[in-house]
C-alpha atoms as a PDB file:
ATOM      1  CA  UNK A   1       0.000   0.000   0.000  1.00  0.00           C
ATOM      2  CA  UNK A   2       1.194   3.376  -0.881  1.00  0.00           C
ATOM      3  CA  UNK A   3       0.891   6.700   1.926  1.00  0.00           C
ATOM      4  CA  UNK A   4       2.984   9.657   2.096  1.00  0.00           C
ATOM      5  CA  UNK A   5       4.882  10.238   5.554  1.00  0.00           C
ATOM      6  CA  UNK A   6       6.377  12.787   6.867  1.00  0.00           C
ATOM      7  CA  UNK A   7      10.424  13.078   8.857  1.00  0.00           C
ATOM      8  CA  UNK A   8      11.344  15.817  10.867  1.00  0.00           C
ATOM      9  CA  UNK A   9      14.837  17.587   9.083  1.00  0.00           C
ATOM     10  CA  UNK A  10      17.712  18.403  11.921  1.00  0.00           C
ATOM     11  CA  UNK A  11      18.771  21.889  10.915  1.00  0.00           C
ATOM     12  CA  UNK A  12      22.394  20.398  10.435  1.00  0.00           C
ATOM     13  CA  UNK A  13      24.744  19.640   7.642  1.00  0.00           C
ATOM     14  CA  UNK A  14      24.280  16.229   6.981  1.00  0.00           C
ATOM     15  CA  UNK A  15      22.123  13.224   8.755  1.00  0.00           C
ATOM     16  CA  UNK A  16      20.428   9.738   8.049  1.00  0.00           C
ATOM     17  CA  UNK A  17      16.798   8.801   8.131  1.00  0.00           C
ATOM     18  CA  UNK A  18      15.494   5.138   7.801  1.00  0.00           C
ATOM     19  CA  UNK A  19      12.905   4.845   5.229  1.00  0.00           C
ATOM     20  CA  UNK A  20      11.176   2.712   3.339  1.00  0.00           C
ATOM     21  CA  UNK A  21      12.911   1.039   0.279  1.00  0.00           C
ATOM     22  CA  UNK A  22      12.736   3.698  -3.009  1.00  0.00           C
ATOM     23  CA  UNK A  23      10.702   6.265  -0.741  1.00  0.00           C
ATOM     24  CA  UNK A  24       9.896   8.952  -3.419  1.00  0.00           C
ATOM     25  CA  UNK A  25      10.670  12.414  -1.891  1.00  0.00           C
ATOM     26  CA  UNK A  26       7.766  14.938  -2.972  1.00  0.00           C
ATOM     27  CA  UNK A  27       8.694  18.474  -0.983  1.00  0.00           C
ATOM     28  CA  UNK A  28      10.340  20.367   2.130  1.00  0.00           C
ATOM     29  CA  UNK A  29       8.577  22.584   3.984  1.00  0.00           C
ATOM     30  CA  UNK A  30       8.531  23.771   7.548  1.00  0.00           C
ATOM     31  CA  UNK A  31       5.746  23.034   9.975  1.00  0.00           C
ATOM     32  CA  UNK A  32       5.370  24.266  13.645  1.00  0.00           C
ATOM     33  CA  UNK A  33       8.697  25.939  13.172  1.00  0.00           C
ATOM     34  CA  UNK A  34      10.341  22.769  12.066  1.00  0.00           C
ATOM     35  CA  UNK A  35      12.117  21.609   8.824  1.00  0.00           C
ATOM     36  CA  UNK A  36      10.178  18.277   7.611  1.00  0.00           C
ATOM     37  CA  UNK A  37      10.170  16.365   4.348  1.00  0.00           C
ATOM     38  CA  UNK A  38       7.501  14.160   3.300  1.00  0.00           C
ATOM     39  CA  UNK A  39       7.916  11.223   1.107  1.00  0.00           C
ATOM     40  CA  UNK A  40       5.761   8.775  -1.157  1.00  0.00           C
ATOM     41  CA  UNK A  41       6.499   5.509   0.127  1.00  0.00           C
ATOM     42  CA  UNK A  42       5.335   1.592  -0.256  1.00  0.00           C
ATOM     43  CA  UNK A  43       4.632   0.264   3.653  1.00  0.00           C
ATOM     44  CA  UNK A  44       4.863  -3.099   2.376  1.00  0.00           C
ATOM     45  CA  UNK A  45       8.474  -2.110   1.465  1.00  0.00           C
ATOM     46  CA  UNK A  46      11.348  -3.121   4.123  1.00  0.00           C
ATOM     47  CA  UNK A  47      13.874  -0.208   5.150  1.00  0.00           C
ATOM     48  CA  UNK A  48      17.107   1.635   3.922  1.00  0.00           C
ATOM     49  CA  UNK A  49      18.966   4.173   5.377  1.00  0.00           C
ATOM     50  CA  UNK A  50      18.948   7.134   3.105  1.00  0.00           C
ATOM     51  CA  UNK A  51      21.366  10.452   3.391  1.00  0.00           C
ATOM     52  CA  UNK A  52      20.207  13.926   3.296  1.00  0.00           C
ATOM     53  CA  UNK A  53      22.337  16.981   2.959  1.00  0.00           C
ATOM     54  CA  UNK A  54      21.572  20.712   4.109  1.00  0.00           C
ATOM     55  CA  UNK A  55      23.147  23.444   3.075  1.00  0.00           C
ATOM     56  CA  UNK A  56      22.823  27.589   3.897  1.00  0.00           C
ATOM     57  CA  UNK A  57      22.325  29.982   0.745  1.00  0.00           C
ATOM     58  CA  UNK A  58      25.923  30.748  -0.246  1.00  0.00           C
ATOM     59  CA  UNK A  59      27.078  28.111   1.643  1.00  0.00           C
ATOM     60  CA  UNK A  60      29.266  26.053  -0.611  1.00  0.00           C
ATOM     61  CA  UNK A  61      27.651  22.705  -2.151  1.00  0.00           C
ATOM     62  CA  UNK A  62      29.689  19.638  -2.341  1.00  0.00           C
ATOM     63  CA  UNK A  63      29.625  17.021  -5.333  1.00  0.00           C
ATOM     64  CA  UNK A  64      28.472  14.882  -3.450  1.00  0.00           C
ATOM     65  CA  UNK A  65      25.459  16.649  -1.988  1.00  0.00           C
ATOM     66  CA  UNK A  66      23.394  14.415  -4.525  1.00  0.00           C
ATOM     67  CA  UNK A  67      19.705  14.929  -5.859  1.00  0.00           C
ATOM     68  CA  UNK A  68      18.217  18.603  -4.624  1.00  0.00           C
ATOM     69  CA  UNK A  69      14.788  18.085  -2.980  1.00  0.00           C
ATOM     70  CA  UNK A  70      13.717  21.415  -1.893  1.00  0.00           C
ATOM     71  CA  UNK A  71      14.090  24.357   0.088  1.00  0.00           C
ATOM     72  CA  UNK A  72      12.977  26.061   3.470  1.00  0.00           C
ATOM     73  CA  UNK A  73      12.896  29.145   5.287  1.00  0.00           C
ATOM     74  CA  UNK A  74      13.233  29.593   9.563  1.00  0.00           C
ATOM     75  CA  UNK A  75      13.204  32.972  11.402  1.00  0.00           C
ATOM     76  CA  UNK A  76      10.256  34.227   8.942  1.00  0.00           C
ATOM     77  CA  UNK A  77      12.885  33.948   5.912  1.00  0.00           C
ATOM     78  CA  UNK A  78      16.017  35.071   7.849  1.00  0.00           C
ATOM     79  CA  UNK A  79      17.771  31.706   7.235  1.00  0.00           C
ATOM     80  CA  UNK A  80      16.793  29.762   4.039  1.00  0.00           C
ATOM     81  CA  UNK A  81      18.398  26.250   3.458  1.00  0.00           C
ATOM     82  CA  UNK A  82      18.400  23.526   0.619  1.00  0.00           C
ATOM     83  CA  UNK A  83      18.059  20.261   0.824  1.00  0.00           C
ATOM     84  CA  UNK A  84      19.635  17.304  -1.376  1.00  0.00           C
ATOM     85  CA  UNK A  85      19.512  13.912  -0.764  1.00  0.00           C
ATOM     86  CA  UNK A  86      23.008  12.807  -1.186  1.00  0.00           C
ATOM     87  CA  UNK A  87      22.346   8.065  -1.392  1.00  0.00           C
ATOM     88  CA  UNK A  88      22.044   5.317   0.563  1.00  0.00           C
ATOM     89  CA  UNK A  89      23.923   4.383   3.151  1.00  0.00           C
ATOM     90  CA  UNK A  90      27.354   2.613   2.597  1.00  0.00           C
END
């Protein structure tokens, strides 16, 4: 069965979130003042660990920062930061 859930973003440079298998990012956005993504996943799927990168505007971007999957704004646009999802874990 398909549903779309939702993972609370760390406002850090790089962390790991256990998903389902092929979980289909659809969007960042913040809600209740915190970073979240939501994905399109199967929940008869098992689990992979899957690496997403943040980065500040005119922060420098790595090569390996991978896919970009959105952006989001804190401190009523003060701070705005992208998000990539930069593979699976090793």
């Amino acid at each position: 069965m398909k549903s779309v859930y939702k993972y609370e973003l760390d406002v850090i440079d790089e962390q790991w979130i256990d998903m389902p298998i092929d979980a289909e990012p659809l969007c960042v956005q913040v809600q209740k003042g915190c970073p979240c993504i939501w994905v399109l996943v199967n929940t008869n799927d098992g689990f992979e660990r899957r690496r997403f990168v943040t980065h500040g505007t005119g922060h420098r971007v790595l090569d390996t920062a991978g896919a970009y999957i959105g952006t989001y704004q804190l401190d009523g646009g003060e701070l705005v930061f992208h998000v990539f999802e930069g593979g699976l874990a090793p």
